[in-house]
Protein backbone atom coordinates (compact mmCIF):
# COMPACT_ATOMS: atom_id res chain seq x y z
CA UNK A 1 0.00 0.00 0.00
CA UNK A 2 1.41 3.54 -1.25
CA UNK A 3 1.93 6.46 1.57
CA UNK A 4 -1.29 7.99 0.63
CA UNK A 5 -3.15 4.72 0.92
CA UNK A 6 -1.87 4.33 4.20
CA UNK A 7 -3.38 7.93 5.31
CA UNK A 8 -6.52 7.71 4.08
CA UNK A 9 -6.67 4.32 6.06
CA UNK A 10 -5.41 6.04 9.18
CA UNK A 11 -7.90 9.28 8.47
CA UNK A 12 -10.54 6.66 8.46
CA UNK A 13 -9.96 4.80 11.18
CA UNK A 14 -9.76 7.99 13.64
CA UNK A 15 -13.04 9.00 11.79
CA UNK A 16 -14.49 5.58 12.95
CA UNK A 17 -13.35 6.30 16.55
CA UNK A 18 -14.29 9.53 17.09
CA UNK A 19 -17.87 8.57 15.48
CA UNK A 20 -17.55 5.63 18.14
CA UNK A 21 -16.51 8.18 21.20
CA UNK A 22 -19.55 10.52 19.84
CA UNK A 23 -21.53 8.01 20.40
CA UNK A 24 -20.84 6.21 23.81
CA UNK A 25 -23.10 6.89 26.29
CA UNK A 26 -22.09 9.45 28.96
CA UNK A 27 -20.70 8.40 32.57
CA UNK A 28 -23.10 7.84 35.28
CA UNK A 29 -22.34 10.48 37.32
CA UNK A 30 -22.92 13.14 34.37
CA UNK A 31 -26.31 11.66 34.23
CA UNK A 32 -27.17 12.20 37.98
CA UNK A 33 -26.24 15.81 37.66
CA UNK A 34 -28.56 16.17 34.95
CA UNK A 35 -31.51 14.63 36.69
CA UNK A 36 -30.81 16.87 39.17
CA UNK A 37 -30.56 19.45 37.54
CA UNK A 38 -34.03 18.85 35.81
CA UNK A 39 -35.58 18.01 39.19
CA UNK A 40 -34.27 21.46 40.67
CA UNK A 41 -35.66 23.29 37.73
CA UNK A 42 -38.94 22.00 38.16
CA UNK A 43 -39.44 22.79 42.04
CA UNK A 44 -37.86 26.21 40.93
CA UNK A 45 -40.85 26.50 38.76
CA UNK A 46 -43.17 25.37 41.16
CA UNK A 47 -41.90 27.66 43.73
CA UNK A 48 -42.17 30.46 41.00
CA UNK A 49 -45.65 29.47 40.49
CA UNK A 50 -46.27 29.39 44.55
CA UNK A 51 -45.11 32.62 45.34
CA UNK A 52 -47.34 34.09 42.42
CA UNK A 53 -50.25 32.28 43.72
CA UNK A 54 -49.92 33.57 47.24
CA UNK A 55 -49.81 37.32 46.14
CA UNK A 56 -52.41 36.84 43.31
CA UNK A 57 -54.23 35.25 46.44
CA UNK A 58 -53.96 37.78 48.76
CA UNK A 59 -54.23 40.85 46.14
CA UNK A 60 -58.14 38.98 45.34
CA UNK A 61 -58.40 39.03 49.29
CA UNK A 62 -58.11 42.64 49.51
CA UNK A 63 -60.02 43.49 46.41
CA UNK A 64 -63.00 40.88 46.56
CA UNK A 65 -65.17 42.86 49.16
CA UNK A 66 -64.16 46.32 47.60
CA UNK A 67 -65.53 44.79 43.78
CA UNK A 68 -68.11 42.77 45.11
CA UNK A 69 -70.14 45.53 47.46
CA UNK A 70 -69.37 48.59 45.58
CA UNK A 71 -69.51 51.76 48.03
CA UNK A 72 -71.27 49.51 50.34
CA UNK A 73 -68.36 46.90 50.64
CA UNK A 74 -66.07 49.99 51.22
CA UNK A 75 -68.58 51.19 54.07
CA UNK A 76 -68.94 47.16 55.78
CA UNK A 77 -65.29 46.63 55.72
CA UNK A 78 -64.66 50.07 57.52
CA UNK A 79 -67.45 48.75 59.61
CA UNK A 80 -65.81 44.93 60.48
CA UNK A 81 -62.80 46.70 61.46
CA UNK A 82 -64.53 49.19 63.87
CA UNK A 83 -66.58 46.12 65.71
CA UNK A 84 -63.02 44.30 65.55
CA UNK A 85 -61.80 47.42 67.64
CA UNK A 86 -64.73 47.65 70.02
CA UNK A 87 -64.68 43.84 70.67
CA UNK A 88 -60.71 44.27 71.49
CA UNK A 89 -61.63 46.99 73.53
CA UNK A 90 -64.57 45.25 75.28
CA UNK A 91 -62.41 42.22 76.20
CA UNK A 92 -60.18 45.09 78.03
CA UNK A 93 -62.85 46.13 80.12
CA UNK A 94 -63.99 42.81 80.92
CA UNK A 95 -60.13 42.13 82.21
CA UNK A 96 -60.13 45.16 83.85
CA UNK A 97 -63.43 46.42 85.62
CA UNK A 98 -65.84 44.87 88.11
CA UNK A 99 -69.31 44.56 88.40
CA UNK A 100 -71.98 46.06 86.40
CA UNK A 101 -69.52 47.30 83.81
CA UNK A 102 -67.54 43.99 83.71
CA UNK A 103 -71.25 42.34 82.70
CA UNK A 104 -71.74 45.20 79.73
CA UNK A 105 -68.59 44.27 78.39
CA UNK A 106 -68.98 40.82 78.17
CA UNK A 107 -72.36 41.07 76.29
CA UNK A 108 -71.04 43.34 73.80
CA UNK A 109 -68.08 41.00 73.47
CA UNK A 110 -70.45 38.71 72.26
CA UNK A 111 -73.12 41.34 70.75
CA UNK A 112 -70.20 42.84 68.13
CA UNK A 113 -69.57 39.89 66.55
CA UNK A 114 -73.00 38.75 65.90
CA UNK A 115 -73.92 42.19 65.00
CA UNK A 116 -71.02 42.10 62.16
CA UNK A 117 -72.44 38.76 60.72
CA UNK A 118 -76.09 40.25 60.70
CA UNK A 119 -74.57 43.11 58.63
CA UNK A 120 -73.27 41.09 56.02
CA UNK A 121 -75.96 38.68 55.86
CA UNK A 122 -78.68 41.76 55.43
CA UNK A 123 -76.06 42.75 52.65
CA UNK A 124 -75.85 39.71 51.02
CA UNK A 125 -72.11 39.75 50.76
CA UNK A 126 -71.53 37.23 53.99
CA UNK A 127 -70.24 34.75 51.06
CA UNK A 128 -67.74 37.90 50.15
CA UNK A 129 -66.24 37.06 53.87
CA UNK A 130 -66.41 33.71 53.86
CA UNK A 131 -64.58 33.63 50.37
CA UNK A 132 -61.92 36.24 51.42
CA UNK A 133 -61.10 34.22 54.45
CA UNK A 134 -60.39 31.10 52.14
CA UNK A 135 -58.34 33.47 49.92
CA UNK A 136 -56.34 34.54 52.74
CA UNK A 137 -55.60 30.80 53.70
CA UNK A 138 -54.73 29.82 50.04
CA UNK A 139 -52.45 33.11 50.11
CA UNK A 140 -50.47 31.98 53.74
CA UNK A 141 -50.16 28.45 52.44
CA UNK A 142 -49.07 28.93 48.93
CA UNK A 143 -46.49 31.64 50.27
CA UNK A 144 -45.07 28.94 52.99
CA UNK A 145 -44.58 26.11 50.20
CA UNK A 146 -42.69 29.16 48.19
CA UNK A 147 -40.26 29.75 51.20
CA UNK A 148 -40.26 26.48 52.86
CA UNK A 149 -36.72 25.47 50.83
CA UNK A 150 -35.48 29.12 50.31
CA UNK A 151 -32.65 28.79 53.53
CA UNK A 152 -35.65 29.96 55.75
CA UNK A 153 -36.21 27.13 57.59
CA UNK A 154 -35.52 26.04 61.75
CA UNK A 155 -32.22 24.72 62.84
CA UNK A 156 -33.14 21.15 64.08
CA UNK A 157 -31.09 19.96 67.44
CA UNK A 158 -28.40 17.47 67.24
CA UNK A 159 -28.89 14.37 68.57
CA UNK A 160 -26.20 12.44 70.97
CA UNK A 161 -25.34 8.49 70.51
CA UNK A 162 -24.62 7.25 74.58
CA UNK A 163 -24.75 4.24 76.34
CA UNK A 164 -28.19 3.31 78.58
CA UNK A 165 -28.10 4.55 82.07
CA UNK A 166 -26.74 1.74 84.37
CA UNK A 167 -28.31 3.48 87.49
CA UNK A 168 -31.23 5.61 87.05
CA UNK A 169 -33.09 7.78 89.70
CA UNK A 170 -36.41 8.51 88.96
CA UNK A 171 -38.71 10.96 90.90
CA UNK A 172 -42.74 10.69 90.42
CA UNK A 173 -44.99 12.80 91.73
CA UNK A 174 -48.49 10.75 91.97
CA UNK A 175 -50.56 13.73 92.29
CA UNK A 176 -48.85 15.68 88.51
CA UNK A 177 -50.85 15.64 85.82
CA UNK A 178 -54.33 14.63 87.45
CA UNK A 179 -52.80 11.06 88.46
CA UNK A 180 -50.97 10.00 85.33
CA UNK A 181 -48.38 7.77 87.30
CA UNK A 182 -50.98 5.56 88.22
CA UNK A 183 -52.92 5.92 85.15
CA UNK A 184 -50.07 4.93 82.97
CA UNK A 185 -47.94 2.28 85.29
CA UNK A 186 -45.17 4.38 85.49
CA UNK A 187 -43.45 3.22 88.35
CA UNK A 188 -43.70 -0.75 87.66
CA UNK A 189 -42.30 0.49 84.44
CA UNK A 190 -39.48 2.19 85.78
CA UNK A 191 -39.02 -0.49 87.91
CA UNK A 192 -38.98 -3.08 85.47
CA UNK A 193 -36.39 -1.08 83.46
CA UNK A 194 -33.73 -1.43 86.13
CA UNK A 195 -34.62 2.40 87.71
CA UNK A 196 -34.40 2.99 91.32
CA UNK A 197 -37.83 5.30 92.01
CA UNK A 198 -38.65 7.56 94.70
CA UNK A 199 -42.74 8.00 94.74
CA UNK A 200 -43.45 11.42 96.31
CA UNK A 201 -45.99 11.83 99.26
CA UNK A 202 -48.55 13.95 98.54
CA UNK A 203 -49.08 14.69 101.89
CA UNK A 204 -46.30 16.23 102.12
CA UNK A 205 -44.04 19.05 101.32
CA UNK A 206 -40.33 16.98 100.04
CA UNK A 207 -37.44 18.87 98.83
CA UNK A 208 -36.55 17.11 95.35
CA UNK A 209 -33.29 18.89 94.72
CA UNK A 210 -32.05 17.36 97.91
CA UNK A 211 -33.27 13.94 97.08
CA UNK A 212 -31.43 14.50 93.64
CA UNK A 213 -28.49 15.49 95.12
CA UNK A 214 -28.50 12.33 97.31
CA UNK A 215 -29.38 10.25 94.51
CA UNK A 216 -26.42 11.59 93.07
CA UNK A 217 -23.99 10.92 95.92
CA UNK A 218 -25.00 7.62 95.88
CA UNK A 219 -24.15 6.89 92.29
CA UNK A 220 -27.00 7.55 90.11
CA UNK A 221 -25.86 8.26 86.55
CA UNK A 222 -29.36 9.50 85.54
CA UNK A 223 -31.86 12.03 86.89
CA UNK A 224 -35.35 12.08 86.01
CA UNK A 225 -38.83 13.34 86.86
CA UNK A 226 -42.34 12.50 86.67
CA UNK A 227 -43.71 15.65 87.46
CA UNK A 228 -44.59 19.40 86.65
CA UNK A 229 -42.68 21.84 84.87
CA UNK A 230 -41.99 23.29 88.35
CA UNK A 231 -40.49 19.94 89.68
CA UNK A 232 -38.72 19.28 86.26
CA UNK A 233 -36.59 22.58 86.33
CA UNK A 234 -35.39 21.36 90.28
CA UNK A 235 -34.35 18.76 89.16
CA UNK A 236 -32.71 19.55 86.20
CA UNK A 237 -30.35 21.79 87.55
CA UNK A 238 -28.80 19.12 89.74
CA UNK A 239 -28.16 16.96 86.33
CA UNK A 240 -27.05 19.79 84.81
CA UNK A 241 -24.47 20.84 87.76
CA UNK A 242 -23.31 17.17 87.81
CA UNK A 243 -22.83 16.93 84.17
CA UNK A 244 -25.48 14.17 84.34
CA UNK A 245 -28.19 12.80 81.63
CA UNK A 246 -31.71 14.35 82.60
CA UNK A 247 -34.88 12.27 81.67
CA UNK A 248 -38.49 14.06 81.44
CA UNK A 249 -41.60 12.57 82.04
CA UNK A 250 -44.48 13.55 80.27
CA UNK A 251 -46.73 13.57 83.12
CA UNK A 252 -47.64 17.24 84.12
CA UNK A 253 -50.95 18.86 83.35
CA UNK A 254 -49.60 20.86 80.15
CA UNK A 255 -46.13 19.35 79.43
CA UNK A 256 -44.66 22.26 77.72
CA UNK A 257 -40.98 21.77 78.13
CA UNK A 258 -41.94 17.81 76.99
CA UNK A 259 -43.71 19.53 74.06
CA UNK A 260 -40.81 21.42 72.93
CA UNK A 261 -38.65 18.34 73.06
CA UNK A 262 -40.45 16.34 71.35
CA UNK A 263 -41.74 13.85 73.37
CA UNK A 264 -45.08 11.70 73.69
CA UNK A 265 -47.29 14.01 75.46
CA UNK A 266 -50.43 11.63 75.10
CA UNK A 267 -48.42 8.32 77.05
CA UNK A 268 -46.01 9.40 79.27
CA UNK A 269 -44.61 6.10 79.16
CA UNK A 270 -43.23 6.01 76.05
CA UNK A 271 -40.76 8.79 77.57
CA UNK A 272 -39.10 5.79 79.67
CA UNK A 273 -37.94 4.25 76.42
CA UNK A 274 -35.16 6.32 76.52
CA UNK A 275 -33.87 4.10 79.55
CA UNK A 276 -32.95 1.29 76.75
CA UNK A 277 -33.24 2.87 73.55
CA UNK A 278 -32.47 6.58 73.48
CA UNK A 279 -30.36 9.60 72.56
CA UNK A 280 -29.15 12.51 74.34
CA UNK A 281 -29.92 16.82 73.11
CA UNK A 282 -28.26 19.09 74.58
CA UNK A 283 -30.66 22.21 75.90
CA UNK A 284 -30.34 25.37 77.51
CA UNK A 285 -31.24 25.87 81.19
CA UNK A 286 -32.37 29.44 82.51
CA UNK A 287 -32.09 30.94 85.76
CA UNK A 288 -34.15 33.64 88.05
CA UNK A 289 -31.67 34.40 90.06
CA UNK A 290 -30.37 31.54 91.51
CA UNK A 291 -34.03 29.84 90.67
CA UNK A 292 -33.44 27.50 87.55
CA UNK A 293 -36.45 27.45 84.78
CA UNK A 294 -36.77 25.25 81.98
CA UNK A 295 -39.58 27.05 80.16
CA UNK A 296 -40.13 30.97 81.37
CA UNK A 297 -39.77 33.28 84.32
CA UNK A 298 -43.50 35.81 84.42
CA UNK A 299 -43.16 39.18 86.53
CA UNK A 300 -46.30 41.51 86.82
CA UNK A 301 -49.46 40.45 86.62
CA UNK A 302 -49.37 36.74 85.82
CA UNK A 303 -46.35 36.69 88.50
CA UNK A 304 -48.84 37.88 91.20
CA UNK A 305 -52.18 36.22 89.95
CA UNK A 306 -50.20 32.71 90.91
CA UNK A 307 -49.95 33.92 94.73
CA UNK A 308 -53.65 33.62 94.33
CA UNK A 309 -54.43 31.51 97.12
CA UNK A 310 -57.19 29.86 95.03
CA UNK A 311 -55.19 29.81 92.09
CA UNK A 312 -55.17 25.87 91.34
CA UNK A 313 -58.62 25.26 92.42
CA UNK A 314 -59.99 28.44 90.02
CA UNK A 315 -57.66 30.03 87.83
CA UNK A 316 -60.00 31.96 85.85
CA UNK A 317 -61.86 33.43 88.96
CA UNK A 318 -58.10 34.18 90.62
CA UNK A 319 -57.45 35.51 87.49
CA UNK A 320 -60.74 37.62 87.43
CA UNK A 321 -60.43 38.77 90.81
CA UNK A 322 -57.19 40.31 90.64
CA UNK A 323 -56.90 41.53 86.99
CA UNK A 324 -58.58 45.03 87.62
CA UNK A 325 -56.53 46.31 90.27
CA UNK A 326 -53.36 45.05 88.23
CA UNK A 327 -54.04 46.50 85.01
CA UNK A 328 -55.55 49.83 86.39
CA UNK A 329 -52.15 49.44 88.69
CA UNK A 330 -53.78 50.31 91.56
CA UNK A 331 -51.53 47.43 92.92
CA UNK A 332 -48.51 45.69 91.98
CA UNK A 333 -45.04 47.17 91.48
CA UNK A 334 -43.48 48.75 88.86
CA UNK A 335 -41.69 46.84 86.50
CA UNK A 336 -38.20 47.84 84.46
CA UNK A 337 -36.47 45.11 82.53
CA UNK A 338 -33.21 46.06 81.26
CA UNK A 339 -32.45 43.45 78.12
CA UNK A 340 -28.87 43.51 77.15
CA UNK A 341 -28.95 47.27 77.08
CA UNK A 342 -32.53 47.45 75.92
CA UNK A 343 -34.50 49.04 78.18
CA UNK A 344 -38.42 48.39 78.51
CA UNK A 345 -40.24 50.97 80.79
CA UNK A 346 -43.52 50.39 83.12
CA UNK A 347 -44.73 47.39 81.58
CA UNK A 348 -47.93 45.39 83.20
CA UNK A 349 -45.83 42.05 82.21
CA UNK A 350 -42.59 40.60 81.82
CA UNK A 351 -41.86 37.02 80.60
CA UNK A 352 -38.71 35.87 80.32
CA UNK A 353 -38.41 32.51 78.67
CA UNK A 354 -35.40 29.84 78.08
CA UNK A 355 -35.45 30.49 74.17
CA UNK A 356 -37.64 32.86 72.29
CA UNK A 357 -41.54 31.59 72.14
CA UNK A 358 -43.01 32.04 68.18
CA UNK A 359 -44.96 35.15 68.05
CA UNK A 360 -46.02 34.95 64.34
CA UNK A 361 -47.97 31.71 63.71
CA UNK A 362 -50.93 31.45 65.56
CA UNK A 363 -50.68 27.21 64.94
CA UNK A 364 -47.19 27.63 66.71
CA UNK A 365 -48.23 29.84 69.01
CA UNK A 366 -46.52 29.09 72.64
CA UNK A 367 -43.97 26.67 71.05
CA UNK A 368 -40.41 27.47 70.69
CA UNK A 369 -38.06 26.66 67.57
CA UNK A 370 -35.29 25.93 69.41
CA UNK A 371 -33.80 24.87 73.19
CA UNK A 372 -30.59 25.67 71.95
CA UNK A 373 -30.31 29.08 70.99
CA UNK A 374 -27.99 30.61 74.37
CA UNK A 375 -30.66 33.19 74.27
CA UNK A 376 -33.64 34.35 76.44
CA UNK A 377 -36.89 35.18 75.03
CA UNK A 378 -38.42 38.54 75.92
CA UNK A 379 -42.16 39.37 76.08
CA UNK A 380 -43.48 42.36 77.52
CA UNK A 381 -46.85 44.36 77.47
CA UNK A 382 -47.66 47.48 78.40
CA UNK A 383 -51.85 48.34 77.88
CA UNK A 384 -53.38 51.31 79.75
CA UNK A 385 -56.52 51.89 78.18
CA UNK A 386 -59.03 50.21 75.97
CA UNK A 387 -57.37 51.86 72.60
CA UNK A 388 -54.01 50.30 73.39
CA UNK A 389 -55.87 47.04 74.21
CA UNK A 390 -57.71 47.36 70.47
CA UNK A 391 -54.46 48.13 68.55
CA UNK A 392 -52.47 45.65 71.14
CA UNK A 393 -54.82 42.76 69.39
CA UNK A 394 -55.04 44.21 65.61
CA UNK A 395 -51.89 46.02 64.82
CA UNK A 396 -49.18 44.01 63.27
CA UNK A 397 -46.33 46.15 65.31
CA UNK A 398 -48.41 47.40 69.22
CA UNK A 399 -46.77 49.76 70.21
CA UNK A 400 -47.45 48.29 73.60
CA UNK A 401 -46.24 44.72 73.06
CA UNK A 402 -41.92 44.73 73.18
CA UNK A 403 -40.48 41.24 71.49
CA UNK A 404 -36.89 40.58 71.91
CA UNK A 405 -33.87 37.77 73.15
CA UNK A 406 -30.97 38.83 75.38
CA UNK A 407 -28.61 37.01 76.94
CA UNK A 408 -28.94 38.92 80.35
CA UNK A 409 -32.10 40.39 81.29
CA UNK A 410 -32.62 42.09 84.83
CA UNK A 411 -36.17 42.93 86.50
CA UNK A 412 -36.00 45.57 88.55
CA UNK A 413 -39.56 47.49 90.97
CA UNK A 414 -40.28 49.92 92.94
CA UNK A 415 -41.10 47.27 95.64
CA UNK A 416 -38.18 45.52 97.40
CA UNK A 417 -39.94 42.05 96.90
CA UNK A 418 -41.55 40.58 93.23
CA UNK A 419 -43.98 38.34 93.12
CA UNK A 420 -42.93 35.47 90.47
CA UNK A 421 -44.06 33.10 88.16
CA UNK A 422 -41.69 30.28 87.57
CA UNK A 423 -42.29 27.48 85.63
CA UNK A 424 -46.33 27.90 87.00
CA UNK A 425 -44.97 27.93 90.54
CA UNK A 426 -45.36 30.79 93.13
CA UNK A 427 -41.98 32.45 94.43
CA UNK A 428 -41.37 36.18 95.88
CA UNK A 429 -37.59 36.88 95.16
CA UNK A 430 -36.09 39.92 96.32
CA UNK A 431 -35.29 42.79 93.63
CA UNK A 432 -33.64 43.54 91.32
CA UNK A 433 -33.87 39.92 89.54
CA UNK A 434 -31.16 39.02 87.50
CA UNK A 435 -31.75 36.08 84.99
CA UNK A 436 -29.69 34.50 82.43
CA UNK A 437 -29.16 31.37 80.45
CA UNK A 438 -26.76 28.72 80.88
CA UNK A 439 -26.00 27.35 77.24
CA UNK A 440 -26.69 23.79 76.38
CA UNK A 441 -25.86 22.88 79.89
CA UNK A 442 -28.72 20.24 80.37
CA UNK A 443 -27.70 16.66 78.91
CA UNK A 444 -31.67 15.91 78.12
CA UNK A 445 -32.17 11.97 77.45
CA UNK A 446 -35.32 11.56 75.43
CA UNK A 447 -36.33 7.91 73.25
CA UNK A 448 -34.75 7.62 70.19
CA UNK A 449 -38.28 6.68 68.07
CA UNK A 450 -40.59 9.85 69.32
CA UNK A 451 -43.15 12.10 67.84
CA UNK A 452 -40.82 14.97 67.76
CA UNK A 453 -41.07 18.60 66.82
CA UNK A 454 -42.95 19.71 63.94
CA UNK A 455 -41.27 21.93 61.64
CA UNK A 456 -41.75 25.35 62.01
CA UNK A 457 -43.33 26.86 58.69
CA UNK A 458 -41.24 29.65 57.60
CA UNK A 459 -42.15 33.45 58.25
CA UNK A 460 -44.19 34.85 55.82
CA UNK A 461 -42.14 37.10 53.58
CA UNK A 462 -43.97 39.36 51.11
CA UNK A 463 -40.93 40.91 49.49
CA UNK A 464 -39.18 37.95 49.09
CA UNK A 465 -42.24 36.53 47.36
CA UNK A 466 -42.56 39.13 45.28
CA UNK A 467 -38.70 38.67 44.08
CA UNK A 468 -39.16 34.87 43.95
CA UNK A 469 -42.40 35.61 41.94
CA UNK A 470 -40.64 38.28 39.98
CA UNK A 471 -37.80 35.69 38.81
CA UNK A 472 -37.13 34.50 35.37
CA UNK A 473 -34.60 31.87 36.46
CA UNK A 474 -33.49 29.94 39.03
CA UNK A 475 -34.39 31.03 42.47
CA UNK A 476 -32.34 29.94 45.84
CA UNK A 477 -31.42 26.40 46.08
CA UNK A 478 -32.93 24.06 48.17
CA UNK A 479 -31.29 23.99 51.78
CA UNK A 480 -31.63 21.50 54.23
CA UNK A 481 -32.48 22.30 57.82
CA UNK A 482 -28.82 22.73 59.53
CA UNK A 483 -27.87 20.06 63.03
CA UNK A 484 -26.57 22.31 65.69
């Protein structure tokens, strides 16, 4: 074969492979990415689509009553919002007088709102509310899928492989929760887990931190309570001074540090699976003083309506009975809590809780994202009239209602003693009181397989739903929730 025989030959066969390389199929990974890819586009669209559906949602809200009624729709919404006002109002009188006028108020706490439904109904345009109301739904729920992956969402806690306890001490109060350690065999459970328990006497005042600290001394390598929130914090602070593992018991009347952990709130004694089969989270613990609290620390008026000597017996008529004269503040102290340099002046109420309560979702209402944070929570509220009370309950920003965390807050009066709330239970601590927060200082042991928390829905965000509705191309990437 001649040289240019030989080169055509050659030209060919490289031809051949490069068709053949052209050809092969490409490497697995490569694929993967482009699945991806794909998949990530299309939630990107669907997101896209969300976040317009939430503001075309709440834009037909706003407009249906307006379109619908004419003038008239104008006049009923002005209308709704004025009996909203006076039934805000009204509830503020009912808290705060006696009497005949306490009597008035209720009735026209109930007489507003049935007055506002006869209005619309006369007008025809009740349908107008009902359908705005659904609007207003499909607007908050459309927006929350939009922002649920956008890097909005709750830090979940990390959880801690460790060996069972070898020598648990378990406290159980028989009389918590209505008689739940009967109800639910908690102590021949405990029992037949290996636990040494301690069954309180009702009869009895006992002082549990000293029967924790003995437990201690004598080897226990687990603290635990069936009890109270009250009873729970006690006890807690011995683990957490020890460096020991605390187990809670689900078997209070609310529960709300068991809540916020996770736990089994409806059979307490699935908590004592954590015995055999559990992990460990590692919470924050706060302090009053020297006073440890595991949910919040109240000063003001909830802080004195728990003196109430008929408190747990009636707590809406203690509650009643000493409302006026606290809210009026024809008794009580006055309050200044000093927040990490924030300053909040004359307010009715303080509450000071381990981690910040959620403020903005009425289905999370009273539950807190995290245990973890190193922060306190900060609610106070300052109402002196029936105005404030109304704008206290309809504006999005009260003037009268102060939201914040600190690290350090201090409660200072003009009285040299405060009546507190701690944990539900009735102290008087002498002022100024100085609280803080010990960061993830509690070892808390809970079962490995339990309910746990629901996930916080993200905070609605109508500018950043108008940019992720406003975007042509790929919006933020999907995020998971961050351990910490």
């Amino acid at each position: 074969m001649d040289g240019s025989g030989r080169a055509e030959a050659s030209a060919g066969t490289m031809a051949t492979a490069g068709r053949g390389r052209e050809s092969a199929p490409a490497p697995a990974f490569e694929r993967r990415d482009e699945m991806g890819s794909a998949m990530n586009e299309r939630f990107h669209r669907r997101q896209r689509w969300a976040a317009r559906g939430a503001l075309a949602a709440a834009a037909l809200a706003v407009l249906l009553p307006l379109v619908s009624g004419g003038l008239r729709g104008l006049l009923l919404l002005v209308t709704a919002l004025a009996g909203l006002a006076l039934t805000a109002a009204a509830l503020w009188w009912v808290l705060s007088r006696r009497g005949v006028a306490r009597v008035a108020a209720a009735a026209l706490v109930v007489v507003a709102p049935v007055g506002l439904i006869t209005l619309f109904a006369t007008a025809n345009l009740l349908w107008v509310v009902f359908l705005s109301l659904l609007l207003w739904c499909g607007a908050v729920w459309s927006g929350r899928y939009a922002l649920r992956s956008t890097g909005l969402r709750s830090v979940r806690a990390k959880e801690y492989r460790t060996p069972p306890p070898l020598r648990p001490f378990l406290l159980l109060n028989p009389r918590s929760g209505g008689g739940k350690v009967e109800k639910f065999n908690l102590r021949e459970k405990a029992e037949s887990l290996g636990a040494q328990v301690v069954l309180l006497d009702p009869e009895q005042h006992q002082d549990v931190t000293a029967l924790a600290k003995a437990a201690v001394a004598d080897g226990a390598d687990l603290l635990g309570v069936a009890g109270g929130d009250g009873t729970q914090a006690l006890v807690a602070a011995v683990a957490a001074e020890h460096g020991l593992p605390f187990l809670v018991i689900a078997a209070g009347t609310r529960n709300h540090f068991a809540m916020d952990l996770g736990l089994d709130r409806d059979d307490p004694a699935a908590c004592l699976d954590a015995l055999t089969d559990g992990v460990e989270l590692r919470v924050d613990l706060g302090f009053a003083g020297d006073h440890p609290f595991v949910n919040n620390a109240s000063f003001g008026v909830y802080g004195a309506v728990v003196q109430s000597p008929g408190y747990r017996e009636d707590k809406v008529g203690a509650a009643l009975e000493r409302l006026p004269d606290l809210l009026t503040r024809q008794s009580g102290p006055r309050l200044t809590a000093t927040a990490d340099g924030t300053t909040v002046a004359d307010p009715q109420a303080i509450l000071v809780s381990n981690n910040a309560y959620r403020m903005d979702d009425p289905f999370g209402f009273g539950r807190r994202e995290r245990l973890n944070s190193g922060r306190l929570g900060v609610l106070a509220v300052r109402v002196d009239s029936a105005v404030e009370a109304a704008e206290l309950l309809l504006s999005p920003r009260p003037e009268g209602l102060t939201v914040l965390t600190a690290r350090h807050v201090v409660v200072e009066a003009d009285e040299p003693r405060l009546e507190v709330g701690l944990d539900g239970e009735a102290l008087t601590m002498s002022a100024p009181v100085h609280c803080r927060i010990a960061r993830r200082a509690l070892r808390v042991r809970v079962p490995r397989n339990r309910p746990g928390v629901p996930e916080a829905p993200p905070r609605l965000d109508w500018r950043r739903l108008r940019k992720l509705a406003a975007a042509v191309g790929r919006t933020a990437a999907p995020t998971r929730s961050r351990r910490t």
